[in-house]
Protein backbone atom coordinates (compact mmCIF):
# COMPACT_ATOMS: atom_id res chain seq x y z
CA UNK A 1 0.00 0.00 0.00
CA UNK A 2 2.38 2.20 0.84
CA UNK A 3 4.54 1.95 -2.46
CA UNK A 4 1.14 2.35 -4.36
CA UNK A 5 0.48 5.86 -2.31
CA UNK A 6 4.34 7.09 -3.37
CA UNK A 7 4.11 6.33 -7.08
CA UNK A 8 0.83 8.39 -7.09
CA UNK A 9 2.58 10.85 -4.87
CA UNK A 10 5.21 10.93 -7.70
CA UNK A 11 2.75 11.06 -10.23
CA UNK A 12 0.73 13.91 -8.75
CA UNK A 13 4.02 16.25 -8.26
CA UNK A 14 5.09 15.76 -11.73
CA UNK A 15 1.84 16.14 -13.45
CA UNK A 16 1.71 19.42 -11.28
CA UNK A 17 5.15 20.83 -12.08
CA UNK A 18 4.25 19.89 -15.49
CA UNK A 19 1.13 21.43 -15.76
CA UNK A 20 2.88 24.85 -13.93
CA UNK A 21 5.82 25.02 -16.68
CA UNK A 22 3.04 25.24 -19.58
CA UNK A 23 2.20 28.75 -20.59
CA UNK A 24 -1.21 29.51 -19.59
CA UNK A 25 -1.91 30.93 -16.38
CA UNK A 26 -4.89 28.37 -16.07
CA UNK A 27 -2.85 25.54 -16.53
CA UNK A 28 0.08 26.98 -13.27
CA UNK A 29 -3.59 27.25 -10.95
CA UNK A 30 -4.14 23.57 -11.85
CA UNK A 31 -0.90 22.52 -11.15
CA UNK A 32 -1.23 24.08 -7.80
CA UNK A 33 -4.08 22.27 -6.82
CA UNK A 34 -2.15 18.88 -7.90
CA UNK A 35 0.57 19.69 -5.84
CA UNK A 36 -1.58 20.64 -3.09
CA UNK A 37 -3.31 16.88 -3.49
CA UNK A 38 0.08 15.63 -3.60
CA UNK A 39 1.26 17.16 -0.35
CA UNK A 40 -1.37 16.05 1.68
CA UNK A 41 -1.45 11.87 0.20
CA UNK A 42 3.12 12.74 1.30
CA UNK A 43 1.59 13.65 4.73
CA UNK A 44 -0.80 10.68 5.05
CA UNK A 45 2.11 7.93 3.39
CA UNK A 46 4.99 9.63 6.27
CA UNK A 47 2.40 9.11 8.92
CA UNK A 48 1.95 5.72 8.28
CA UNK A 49 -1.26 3.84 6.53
CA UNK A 50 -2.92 2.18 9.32
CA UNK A 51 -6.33 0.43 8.44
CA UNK A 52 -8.67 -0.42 11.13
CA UNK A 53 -7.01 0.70 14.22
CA UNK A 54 -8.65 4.45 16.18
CA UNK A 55 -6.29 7.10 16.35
CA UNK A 56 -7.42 7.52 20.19
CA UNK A 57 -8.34 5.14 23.42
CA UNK A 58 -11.78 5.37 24.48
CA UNK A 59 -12.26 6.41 28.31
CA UNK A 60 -12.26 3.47 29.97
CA UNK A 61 -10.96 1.00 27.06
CA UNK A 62 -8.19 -1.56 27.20
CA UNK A 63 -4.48 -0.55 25.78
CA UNK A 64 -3.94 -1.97 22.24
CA UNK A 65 -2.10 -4.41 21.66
CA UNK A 66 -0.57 -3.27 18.34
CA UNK A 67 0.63 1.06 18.54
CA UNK A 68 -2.79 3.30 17.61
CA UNK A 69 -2.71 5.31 14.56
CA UNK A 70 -0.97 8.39 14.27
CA UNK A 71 -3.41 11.53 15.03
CA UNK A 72 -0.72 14.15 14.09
CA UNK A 73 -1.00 13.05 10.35
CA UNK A 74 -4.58 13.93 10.34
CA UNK A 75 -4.20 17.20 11.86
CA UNK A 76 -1.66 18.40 9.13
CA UNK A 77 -3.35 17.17 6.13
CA UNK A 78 -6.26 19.18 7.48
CA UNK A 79 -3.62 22.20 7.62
CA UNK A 80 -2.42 21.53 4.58
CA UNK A 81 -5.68 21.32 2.80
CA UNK A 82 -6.47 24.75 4.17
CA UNK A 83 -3.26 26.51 3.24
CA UNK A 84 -3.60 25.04 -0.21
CA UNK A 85 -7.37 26.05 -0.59
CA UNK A 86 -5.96 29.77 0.43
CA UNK A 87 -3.11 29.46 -2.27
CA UNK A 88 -5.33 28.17 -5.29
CA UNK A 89 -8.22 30.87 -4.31
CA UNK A 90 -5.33 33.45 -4.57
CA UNK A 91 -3.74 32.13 -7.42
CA UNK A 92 -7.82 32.31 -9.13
CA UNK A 93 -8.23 35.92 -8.41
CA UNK A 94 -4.88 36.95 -10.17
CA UNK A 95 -5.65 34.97 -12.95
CA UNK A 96 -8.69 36.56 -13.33
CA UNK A 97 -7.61 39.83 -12.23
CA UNK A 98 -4.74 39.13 -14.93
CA UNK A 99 -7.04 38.12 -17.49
CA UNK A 100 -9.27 41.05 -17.47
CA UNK A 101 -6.69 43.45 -17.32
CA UNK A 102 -4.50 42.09 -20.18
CA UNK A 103 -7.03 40.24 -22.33
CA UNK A 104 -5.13 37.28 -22.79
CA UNK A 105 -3.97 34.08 -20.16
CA UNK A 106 -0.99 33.21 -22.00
CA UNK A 107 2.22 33.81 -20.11
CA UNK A 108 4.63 34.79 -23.23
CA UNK A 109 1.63 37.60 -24.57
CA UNK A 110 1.75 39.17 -21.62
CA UNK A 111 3.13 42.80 -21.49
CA UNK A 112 3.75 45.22 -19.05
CA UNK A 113 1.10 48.07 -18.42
CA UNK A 114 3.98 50.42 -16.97
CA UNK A 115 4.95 53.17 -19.29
């Protein structure tokens, strides 16, 4: 399982930096939001895949025999998801903010406004 999870971490990074060397501005946004995906399977691989077993005791309940999962994992994939939701809403408003202003979403047409 856990070589399946790093060849589609693999996969996901280079499709992303892929997809963010092309020239349209549309293309970088969705190459964010594959790294982004990327980032948080990394998180969930380094914290260890662990099926069936609750990241916490129950008041009360026995101690496991076999180590719990891993609650830290958990808590920063849910960071993660929220700093890359903030980074491909940002990355959305330029590139409309980009496209309205200069007509055009290709990287190479662009031209500066400055005189």
């Amino acid at each position: 399982m856990t070589v399946l999870l790093a060849i589609v971490v693999g996969g996901l990074y280079a499709s992303g930096l892929f997809l963010m060397l092309r020239r349209s501005i549309v293309k970088l946004a969705f190459g964010l939001v594959l790294l982004g995906h990327g980032t948080n399977l990394l998180i969930l691989t380094a914290g260890g895949v662990v099926r069936g077993r609750p990241p916490l005791i129950p008041r009360g309940g026995e101690v496991f025999h076999a180590p719990p999962a891993d609650p830290m994992a958990q808590a920063l994939i849910l960071t993660a998801i929220v700093i890359s939701f903030a980074v491909v809403a940002f990355a959305v408003v330029l590139l409309h903010r980009v496209h309205r202003t200069m007509g055009s979403d290709d990287i190479d047409s662009l031209e500066s406004t400055d005189p």
